[in-house]
PDB file of N, CA and C in Angstrom:
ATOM      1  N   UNK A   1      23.990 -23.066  25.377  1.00  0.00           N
ATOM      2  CA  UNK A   1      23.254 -22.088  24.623  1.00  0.00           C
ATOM      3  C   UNK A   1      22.812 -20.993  25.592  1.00  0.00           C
ATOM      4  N   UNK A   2      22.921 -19.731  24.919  1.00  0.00           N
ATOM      5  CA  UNK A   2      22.485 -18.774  26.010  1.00  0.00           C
ATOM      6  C   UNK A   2      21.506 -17.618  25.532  1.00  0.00           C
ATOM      7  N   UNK A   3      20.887 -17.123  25.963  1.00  0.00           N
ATOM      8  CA  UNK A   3      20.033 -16.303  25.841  1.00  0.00           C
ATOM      9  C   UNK A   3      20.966 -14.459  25.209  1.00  0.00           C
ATOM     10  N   UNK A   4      20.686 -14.096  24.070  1.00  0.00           N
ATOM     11  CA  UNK A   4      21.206 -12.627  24.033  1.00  0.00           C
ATOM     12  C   UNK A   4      20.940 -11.614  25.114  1.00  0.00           C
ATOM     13  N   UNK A   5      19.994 -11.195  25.184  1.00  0.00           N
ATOM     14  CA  UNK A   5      18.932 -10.530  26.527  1.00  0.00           C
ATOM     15  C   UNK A   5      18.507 -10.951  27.370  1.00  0.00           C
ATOM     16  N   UNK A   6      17.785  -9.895  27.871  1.00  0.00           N
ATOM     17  CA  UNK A   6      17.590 -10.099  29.669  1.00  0.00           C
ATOM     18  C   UNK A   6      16.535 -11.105  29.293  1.00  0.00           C
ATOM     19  N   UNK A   7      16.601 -12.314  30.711  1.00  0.00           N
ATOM     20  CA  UNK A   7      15.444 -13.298  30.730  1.00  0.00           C
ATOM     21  C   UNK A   7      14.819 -13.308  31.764  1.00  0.00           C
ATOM     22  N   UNK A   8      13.540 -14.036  32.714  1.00  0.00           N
ATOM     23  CA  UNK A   8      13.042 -13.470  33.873  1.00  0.00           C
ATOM     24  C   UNK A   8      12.181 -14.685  33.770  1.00  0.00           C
ATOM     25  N   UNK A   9      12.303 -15.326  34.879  1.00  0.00           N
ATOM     26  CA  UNK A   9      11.262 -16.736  35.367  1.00  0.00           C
ATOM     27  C   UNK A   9       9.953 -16.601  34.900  1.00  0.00           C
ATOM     28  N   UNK A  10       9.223 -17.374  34.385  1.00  0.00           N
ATOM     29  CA  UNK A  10       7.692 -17.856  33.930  1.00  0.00           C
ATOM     30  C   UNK A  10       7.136 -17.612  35.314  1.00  0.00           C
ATOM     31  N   UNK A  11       5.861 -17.396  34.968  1.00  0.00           N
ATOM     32  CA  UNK A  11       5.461 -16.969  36.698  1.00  0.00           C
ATOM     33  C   UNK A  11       4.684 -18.759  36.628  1.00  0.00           C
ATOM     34  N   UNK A  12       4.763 -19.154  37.805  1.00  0.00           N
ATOM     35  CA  UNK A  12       4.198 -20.742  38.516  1.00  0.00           C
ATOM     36  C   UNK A  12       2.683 -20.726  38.595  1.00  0.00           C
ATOM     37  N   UNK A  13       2.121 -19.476  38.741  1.00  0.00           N
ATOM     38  CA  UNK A  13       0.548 -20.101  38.744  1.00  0.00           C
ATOM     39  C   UNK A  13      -0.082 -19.212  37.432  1.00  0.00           C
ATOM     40  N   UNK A  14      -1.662 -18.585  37.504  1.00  0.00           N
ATOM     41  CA  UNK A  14      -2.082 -18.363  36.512  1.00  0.00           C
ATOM     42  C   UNK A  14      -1.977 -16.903  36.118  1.00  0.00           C
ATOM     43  N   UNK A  15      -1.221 -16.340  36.903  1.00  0.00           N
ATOM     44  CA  UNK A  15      -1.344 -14.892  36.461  1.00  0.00           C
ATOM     45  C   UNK A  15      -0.600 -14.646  35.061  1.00  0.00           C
ATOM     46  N   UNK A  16      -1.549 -13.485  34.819  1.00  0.00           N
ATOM     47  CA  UNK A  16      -1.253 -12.873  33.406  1.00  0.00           C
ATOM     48  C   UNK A  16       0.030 -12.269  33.543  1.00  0.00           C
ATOM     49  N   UNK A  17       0.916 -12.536  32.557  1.00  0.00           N
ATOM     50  CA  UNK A  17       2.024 -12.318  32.215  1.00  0.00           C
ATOM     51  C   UNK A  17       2.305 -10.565  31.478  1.00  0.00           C
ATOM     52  N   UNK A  18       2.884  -9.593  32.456  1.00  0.00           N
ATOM     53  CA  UNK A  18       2.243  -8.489  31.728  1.00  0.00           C
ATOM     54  C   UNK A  18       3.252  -8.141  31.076  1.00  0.00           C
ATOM     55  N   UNK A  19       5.039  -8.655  31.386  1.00  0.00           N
ATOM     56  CA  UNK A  19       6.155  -8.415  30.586  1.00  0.00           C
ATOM     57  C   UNK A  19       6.343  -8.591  29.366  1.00  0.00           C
ATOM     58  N   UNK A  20       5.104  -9.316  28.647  1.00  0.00           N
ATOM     59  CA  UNK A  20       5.191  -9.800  27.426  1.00  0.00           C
ATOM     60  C   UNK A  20       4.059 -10.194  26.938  1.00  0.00           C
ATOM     61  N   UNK A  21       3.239  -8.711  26.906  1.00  0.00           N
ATOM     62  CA  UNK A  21       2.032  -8.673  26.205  1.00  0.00           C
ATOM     63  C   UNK A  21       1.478  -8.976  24.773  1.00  0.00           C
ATOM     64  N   UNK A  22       0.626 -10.134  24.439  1.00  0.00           N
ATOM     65  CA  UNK A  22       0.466  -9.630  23.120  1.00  0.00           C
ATOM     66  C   UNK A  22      -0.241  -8.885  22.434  1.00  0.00           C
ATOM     67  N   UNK A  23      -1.010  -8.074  22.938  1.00  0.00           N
ATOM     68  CA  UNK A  23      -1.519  -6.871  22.238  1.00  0.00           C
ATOM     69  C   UNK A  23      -0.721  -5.835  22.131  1.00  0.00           C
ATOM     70  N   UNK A  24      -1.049  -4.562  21.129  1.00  0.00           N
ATOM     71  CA  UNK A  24       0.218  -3.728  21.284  1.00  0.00           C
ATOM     72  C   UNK A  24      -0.512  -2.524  21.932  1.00  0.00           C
ATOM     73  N   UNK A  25       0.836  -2.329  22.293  1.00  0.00           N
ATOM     74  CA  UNK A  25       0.707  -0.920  22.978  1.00  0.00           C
ATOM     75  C   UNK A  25       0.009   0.239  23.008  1.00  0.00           C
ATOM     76  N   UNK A  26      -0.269   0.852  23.803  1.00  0.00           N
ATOM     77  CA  UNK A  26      -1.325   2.404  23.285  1.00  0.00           C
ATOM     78  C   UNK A  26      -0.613   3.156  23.001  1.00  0.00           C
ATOM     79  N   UNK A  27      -0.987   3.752  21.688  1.00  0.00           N
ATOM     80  CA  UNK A  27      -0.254   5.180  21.042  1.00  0.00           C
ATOM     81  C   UNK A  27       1.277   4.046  19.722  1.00  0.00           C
ATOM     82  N   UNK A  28       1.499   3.218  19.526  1.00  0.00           N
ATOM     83  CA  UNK A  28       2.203   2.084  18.956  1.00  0.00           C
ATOM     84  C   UNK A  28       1.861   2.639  17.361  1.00  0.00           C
ATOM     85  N   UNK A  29       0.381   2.533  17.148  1.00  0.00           N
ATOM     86  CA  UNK A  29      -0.083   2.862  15.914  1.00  0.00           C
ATOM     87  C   UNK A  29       0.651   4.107  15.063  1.00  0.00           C
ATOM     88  N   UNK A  30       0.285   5.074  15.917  1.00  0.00           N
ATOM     89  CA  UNK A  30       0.776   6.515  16.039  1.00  0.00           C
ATOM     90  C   UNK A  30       2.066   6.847  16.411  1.00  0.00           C
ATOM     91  N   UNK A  31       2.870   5.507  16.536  1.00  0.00           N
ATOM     92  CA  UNK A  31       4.502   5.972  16.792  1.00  0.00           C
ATOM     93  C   UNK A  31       5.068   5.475  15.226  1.00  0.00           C
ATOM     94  N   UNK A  32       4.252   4.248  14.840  1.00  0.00           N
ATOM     95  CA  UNK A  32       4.989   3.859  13.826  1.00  0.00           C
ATOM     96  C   UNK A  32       4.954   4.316  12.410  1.00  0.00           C
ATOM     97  N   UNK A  33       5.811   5.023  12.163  1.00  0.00           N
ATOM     98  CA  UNK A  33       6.217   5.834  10.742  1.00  0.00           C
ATOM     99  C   UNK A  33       5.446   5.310   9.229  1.00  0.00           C
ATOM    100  N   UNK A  34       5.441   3.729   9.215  1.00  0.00           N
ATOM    101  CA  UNK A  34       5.097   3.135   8.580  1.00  0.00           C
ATOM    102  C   UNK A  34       3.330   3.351   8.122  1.00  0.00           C
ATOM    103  N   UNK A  35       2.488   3.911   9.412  1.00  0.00           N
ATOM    104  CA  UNK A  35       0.949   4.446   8.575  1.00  0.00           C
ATOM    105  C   UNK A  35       0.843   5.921   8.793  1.00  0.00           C
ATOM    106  N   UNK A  36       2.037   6.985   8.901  1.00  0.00           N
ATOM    107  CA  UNK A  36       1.744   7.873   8.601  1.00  0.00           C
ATOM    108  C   UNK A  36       1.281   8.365   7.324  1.00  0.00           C
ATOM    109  N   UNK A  37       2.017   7.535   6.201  1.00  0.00           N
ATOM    110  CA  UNK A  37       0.972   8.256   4.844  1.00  0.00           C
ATOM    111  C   UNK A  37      -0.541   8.637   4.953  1.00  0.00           C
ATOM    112  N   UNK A  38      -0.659   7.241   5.489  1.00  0.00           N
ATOM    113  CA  UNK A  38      -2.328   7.200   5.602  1.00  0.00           C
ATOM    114  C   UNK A  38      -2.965   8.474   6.196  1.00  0.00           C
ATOM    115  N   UNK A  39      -2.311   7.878   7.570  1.00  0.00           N
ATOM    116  CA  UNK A  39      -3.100   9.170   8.700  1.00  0.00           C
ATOM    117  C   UNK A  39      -3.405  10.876   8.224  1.00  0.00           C
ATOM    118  N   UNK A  40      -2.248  10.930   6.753  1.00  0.00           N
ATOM    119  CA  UNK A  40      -2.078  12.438   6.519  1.00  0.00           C
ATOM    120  C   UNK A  40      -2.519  12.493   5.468  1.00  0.00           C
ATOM    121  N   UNK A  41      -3.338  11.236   4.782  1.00  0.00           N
ATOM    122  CA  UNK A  41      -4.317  11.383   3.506  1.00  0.00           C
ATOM    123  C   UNK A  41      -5.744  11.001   4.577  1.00  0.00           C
ATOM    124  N   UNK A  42      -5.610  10.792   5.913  1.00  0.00           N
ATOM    125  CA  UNK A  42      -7.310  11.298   6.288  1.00  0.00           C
ATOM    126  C   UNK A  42      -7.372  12.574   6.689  1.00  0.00           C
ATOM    127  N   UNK A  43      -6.118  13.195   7.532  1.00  0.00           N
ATOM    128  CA  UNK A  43      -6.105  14.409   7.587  1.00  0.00           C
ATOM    129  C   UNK A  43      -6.732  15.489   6.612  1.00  0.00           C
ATOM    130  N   UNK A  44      -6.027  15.192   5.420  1.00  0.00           N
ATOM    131  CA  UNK A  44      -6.394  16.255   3.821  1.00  0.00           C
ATOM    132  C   UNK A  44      -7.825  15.530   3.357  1.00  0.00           C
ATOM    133  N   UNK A  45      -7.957  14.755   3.600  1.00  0.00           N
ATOM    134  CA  UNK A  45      -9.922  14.187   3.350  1.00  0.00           C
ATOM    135  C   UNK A  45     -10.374  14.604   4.096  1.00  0.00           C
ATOM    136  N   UNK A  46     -10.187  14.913   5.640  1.00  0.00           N
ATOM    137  CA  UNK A  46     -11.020  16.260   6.967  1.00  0.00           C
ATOM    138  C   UNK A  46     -11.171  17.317   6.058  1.00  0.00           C
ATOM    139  N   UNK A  47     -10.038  17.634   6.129  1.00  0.00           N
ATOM    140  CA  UNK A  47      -9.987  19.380   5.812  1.00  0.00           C
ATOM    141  C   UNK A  47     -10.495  19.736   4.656  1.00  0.00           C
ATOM    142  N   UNK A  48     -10.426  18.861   3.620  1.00  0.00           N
ATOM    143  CA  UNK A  48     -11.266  18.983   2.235  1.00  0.00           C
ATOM    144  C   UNK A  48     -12.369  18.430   2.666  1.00  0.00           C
ATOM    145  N   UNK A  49     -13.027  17.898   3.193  1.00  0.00           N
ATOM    146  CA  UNK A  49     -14.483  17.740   3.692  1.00  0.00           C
ATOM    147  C   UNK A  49     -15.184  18.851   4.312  1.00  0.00           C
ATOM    148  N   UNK A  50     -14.589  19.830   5.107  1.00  0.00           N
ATOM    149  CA  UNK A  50     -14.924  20.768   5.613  1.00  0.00           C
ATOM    150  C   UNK A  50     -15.000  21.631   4.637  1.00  0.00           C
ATOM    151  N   UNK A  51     -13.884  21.760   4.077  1.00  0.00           N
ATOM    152  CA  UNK A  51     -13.741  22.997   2.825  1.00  0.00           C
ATOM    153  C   UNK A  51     -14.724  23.163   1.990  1.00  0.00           C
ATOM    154  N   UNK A  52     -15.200  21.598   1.206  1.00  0.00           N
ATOM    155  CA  UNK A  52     -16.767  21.319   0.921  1.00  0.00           C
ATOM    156  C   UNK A  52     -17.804  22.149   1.235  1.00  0.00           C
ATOM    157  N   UNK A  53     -18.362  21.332   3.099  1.00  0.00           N
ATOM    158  CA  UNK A  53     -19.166  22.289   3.411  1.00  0.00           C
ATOM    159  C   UNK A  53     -19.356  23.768   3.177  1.00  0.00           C
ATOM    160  N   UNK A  54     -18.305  24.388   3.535  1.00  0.00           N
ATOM    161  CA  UNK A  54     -18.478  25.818   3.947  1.00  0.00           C
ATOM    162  C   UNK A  54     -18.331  25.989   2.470  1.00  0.00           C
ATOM    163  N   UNK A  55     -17.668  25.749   1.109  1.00  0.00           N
ATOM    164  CA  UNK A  55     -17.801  25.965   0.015  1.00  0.00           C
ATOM    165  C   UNK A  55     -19.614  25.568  -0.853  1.00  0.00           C
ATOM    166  N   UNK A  56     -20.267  24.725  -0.245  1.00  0.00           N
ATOM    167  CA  UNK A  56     -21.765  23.975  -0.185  1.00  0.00           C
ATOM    168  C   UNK A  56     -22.448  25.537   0.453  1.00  0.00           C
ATOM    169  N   UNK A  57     -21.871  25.718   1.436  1.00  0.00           N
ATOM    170  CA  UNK A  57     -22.713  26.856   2.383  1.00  0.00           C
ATOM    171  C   UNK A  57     -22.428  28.266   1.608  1.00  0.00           C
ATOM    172  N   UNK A  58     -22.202  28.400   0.945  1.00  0.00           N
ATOM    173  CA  UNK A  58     -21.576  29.856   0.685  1.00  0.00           C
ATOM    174  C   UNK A  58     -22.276  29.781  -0.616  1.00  0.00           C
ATOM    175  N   UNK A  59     -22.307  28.868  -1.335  1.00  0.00           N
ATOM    176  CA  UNK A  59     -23.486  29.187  -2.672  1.00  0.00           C
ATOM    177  C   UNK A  59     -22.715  28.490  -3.847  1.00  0.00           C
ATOM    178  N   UNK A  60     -21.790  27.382  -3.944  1.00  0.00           N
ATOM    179  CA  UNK A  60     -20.499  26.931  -5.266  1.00  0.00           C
ATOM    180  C   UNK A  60     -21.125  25.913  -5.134  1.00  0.00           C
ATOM    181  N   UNK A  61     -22.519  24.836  -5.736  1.00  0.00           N
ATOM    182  CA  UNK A  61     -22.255  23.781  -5.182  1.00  0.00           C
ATOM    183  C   UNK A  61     -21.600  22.760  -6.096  1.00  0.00           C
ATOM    184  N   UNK A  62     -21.245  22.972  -7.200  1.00  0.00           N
ATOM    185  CA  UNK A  62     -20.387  22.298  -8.274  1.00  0.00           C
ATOM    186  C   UNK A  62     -18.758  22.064  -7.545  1.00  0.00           C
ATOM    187  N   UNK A  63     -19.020  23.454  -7.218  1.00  0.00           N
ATOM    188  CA  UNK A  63     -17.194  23.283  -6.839  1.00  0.00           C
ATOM    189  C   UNK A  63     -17.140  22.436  -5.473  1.00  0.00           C
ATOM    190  N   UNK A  64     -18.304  22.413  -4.590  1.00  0.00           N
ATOM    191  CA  UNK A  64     -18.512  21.748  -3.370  1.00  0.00           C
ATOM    192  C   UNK A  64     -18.275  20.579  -3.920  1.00  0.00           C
ATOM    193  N   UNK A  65     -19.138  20.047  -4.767  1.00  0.00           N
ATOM    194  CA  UNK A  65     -19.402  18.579  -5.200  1.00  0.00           C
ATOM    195  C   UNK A  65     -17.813  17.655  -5.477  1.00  0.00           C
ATOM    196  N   UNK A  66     -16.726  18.990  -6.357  1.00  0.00           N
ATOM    197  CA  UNK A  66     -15.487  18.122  -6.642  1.00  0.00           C
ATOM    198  C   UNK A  66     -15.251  18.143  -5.321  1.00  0.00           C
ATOM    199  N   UNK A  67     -14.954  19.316  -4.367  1.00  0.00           N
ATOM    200  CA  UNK A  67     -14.172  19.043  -3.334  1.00  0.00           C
ATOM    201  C   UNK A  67     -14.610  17.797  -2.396  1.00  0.00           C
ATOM    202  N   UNK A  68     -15.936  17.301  -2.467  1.00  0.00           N
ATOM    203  CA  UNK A  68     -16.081  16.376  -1.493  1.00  0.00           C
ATOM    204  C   UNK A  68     -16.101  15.086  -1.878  1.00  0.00           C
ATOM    205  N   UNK A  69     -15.735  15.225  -3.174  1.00  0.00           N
ATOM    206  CA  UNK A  69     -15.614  13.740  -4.390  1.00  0.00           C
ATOM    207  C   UNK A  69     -13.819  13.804  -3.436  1.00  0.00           C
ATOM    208  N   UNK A  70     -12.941  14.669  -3.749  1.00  0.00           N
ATOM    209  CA  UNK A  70     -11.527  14.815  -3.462  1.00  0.00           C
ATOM    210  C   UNK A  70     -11.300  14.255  -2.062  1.00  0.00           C
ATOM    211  N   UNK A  71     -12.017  14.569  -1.020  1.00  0.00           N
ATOM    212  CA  UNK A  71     -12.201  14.577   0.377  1.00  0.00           C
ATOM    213  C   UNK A  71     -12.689  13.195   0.614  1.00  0.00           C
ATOM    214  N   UNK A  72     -13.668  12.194  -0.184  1.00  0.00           N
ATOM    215  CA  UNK A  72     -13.888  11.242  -0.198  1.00  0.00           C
ATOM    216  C   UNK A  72     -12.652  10.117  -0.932  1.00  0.00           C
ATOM    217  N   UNK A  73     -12.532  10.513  -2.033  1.00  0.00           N
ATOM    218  CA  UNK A  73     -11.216   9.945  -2.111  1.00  0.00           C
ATOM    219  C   UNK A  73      -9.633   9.450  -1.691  1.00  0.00           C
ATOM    220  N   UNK A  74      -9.313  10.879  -0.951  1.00  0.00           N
ATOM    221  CA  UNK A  74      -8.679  11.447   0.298  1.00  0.00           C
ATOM    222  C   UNK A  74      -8.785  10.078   1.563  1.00  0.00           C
ATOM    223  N   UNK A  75      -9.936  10.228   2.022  1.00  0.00           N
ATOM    224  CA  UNK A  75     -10.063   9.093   3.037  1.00  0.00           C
ATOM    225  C   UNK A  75     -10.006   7.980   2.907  1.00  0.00           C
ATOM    226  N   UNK A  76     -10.914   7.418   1.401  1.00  0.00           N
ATOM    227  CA  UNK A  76     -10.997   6.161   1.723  1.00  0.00           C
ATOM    228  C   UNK A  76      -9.131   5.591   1.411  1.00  0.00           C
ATOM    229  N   UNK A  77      -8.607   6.586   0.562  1.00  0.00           N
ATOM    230  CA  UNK A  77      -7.157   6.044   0.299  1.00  0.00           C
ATOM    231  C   UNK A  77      -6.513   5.599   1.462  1.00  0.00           C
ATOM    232  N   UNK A  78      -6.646   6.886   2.423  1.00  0.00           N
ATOM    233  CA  UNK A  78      -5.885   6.774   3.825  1.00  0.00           C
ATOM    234  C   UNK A  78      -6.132   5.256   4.435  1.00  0.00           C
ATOM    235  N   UNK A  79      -7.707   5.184   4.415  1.00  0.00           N
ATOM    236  CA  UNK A  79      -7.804   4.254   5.316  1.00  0.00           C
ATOM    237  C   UNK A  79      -7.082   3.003   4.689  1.00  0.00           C
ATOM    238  N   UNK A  80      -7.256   2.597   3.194  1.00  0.00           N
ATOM    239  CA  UNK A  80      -6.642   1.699   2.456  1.00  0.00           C
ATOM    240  C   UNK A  80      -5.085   1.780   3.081  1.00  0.00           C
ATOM    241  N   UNK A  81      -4.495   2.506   3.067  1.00  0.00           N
ATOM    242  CA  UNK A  81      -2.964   2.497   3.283  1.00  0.00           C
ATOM    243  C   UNK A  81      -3.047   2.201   5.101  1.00  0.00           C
ATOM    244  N   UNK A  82      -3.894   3.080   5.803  1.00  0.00           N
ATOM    245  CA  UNK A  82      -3.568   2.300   6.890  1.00  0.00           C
ATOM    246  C   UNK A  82      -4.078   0.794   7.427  1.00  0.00           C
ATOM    247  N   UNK A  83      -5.008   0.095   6.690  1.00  0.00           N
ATOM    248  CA  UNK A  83      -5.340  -1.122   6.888  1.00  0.00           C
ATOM    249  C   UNK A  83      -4.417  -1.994   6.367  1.00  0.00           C
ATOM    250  N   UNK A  84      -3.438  -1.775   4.564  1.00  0.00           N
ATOM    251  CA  UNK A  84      -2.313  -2.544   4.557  1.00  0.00           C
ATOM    252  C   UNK A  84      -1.322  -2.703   5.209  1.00  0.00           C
ATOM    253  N   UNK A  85      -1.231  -1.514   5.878  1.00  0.00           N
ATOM    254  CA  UNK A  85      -0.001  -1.246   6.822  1.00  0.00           C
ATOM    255  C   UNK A  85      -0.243  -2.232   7.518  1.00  0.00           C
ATOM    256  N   UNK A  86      -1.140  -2.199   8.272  1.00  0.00           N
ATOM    257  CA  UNK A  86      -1.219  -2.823   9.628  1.00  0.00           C
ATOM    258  C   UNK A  86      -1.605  -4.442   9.385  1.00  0.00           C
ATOM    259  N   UNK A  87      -1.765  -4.887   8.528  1.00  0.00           N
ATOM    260  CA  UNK A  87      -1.773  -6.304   7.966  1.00  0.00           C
ATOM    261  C   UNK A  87      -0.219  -6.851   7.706  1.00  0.00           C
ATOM    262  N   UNK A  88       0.848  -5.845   7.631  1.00  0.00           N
ATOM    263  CA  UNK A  88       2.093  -6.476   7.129  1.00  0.00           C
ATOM    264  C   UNK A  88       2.458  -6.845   8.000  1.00  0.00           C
ATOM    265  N   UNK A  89       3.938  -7.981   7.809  1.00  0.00           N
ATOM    266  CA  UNK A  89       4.289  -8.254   9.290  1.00  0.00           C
ATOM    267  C   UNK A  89       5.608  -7.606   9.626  1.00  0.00           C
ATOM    268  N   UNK A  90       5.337  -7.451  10.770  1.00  0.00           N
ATOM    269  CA  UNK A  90       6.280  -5.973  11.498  1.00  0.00           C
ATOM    270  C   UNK A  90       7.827  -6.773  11.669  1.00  0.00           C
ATOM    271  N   UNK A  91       8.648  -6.244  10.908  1.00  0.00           N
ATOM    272  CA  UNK A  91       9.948  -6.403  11.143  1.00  0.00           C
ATOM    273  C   UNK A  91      10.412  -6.988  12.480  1.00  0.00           C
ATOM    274  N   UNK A  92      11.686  -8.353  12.425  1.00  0.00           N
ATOM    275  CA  UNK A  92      11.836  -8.027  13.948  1.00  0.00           C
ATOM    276  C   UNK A  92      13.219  -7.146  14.446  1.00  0.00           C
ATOM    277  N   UNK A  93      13.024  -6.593  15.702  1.00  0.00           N
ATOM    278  CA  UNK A  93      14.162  -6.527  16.233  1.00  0.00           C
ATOM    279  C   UNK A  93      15.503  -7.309  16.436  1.00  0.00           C
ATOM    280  N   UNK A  94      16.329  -6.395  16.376  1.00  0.00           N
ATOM    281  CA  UNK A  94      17.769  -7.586  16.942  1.00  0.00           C
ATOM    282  C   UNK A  94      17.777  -8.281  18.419  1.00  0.00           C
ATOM    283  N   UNK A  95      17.203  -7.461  18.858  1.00  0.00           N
ATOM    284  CA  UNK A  95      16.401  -8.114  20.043  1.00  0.00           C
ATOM    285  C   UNK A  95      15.525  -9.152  20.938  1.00  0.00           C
ATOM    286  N   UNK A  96      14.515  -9.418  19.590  1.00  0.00           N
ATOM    287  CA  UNK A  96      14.105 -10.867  19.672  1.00  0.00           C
ATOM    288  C   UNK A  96      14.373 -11.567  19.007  1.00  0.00           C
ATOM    289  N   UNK A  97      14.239 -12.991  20.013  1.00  0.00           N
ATOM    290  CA  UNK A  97      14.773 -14.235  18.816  1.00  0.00           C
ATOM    291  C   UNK A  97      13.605 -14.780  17.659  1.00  0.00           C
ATOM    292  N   UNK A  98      14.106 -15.355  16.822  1.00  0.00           N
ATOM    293  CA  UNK A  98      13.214 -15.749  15.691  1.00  0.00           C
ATOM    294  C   UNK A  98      12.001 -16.644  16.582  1.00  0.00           C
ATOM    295  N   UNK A  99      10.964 -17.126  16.039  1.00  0.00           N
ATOM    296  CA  UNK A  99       9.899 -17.581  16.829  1.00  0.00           C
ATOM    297  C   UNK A  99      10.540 -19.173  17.091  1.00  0.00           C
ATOM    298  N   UNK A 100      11.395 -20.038  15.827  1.00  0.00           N
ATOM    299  CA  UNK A 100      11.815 -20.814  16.157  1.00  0.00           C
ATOM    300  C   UNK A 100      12.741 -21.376  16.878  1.00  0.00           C
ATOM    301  N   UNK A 101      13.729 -20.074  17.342  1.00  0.00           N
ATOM    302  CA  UNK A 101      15.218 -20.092  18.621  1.00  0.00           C
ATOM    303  C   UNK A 101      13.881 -20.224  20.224  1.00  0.00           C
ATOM    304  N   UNK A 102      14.303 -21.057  20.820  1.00  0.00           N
ATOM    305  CA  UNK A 102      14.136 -21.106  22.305  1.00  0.00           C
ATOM    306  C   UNK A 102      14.635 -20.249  22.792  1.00  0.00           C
ATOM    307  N   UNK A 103      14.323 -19.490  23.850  1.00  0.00           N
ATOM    308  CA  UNK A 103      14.909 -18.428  24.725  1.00  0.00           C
ATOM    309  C   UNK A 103      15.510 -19.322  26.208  1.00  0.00           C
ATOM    310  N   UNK A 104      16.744 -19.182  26.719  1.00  0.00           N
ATOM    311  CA  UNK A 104      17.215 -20.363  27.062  1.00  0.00           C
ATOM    312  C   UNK A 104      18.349 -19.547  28.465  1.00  0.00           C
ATOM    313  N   UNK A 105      17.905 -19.564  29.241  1.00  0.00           N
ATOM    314  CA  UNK A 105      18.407 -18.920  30.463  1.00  0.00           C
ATOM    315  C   UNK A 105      20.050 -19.219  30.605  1.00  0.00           C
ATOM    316  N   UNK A 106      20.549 -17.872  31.408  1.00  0.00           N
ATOM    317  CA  UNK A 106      21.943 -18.574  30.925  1.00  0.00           C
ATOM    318  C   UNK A 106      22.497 -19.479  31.944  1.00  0.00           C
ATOM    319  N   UNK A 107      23.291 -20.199  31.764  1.00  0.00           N
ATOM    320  CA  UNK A 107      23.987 -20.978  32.680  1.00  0.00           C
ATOM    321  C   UNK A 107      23.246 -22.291  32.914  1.00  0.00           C
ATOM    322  N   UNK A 108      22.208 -22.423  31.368  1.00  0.00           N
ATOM    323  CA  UNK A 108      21.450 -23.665  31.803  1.00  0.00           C
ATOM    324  C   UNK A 108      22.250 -24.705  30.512  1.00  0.00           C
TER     325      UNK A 108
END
């Protein structure tokens, strides 16, 4: 049995293993396509939050009131879509093996 990909010795004493972290990566969130909806329904809940204000400041406050009902809505959606996102489980690569294949050095 052999390994598809590259494999690399277990280290012998206690050091942290940094080739195969399990936390993810910085900026990971923000690469993956999958919570951009979100991120761009908090975006339009900013900017309609602001729009609010300065619409609040200028003397409309009815029309303030929908826009920051919209702007509130806006966000909490986002955040909803990016908290399901990030609860699903992330596809794997062809790359790794299933959790139940052993990874199995070659020539062993």
């Amino acid at each position: 049995m052999t390994a598809e990909g590259p494999w690399e010795i277990p280290p012998l004493d206690d050091a942290p293993d940094i080739a195969r972290a399990t936390e993810p990566r910085p900026g990971i969130t923000l690469a993956d396509a999958r919570n951009w909806p979100g991120f761009v329904l908090l975006i339009i809940g900013g900017l309609v939050a602001v729009a609010a204000a300065v619409i609040g400041a200028v003397g409309f406050p009815g029309t303030a009131f929908i826009f920051a009902l919209v702007a509130m809505a806006a966000s909490l959606t986002g955040i909803a879509l990016v908290l399901v996102e990030r609860r699903r489980p992330q596809p794997r690569t062809p790359d790794q093996p299933a959790p139940w294949q052993p990874t199995v050095p070659p020539g062993a």
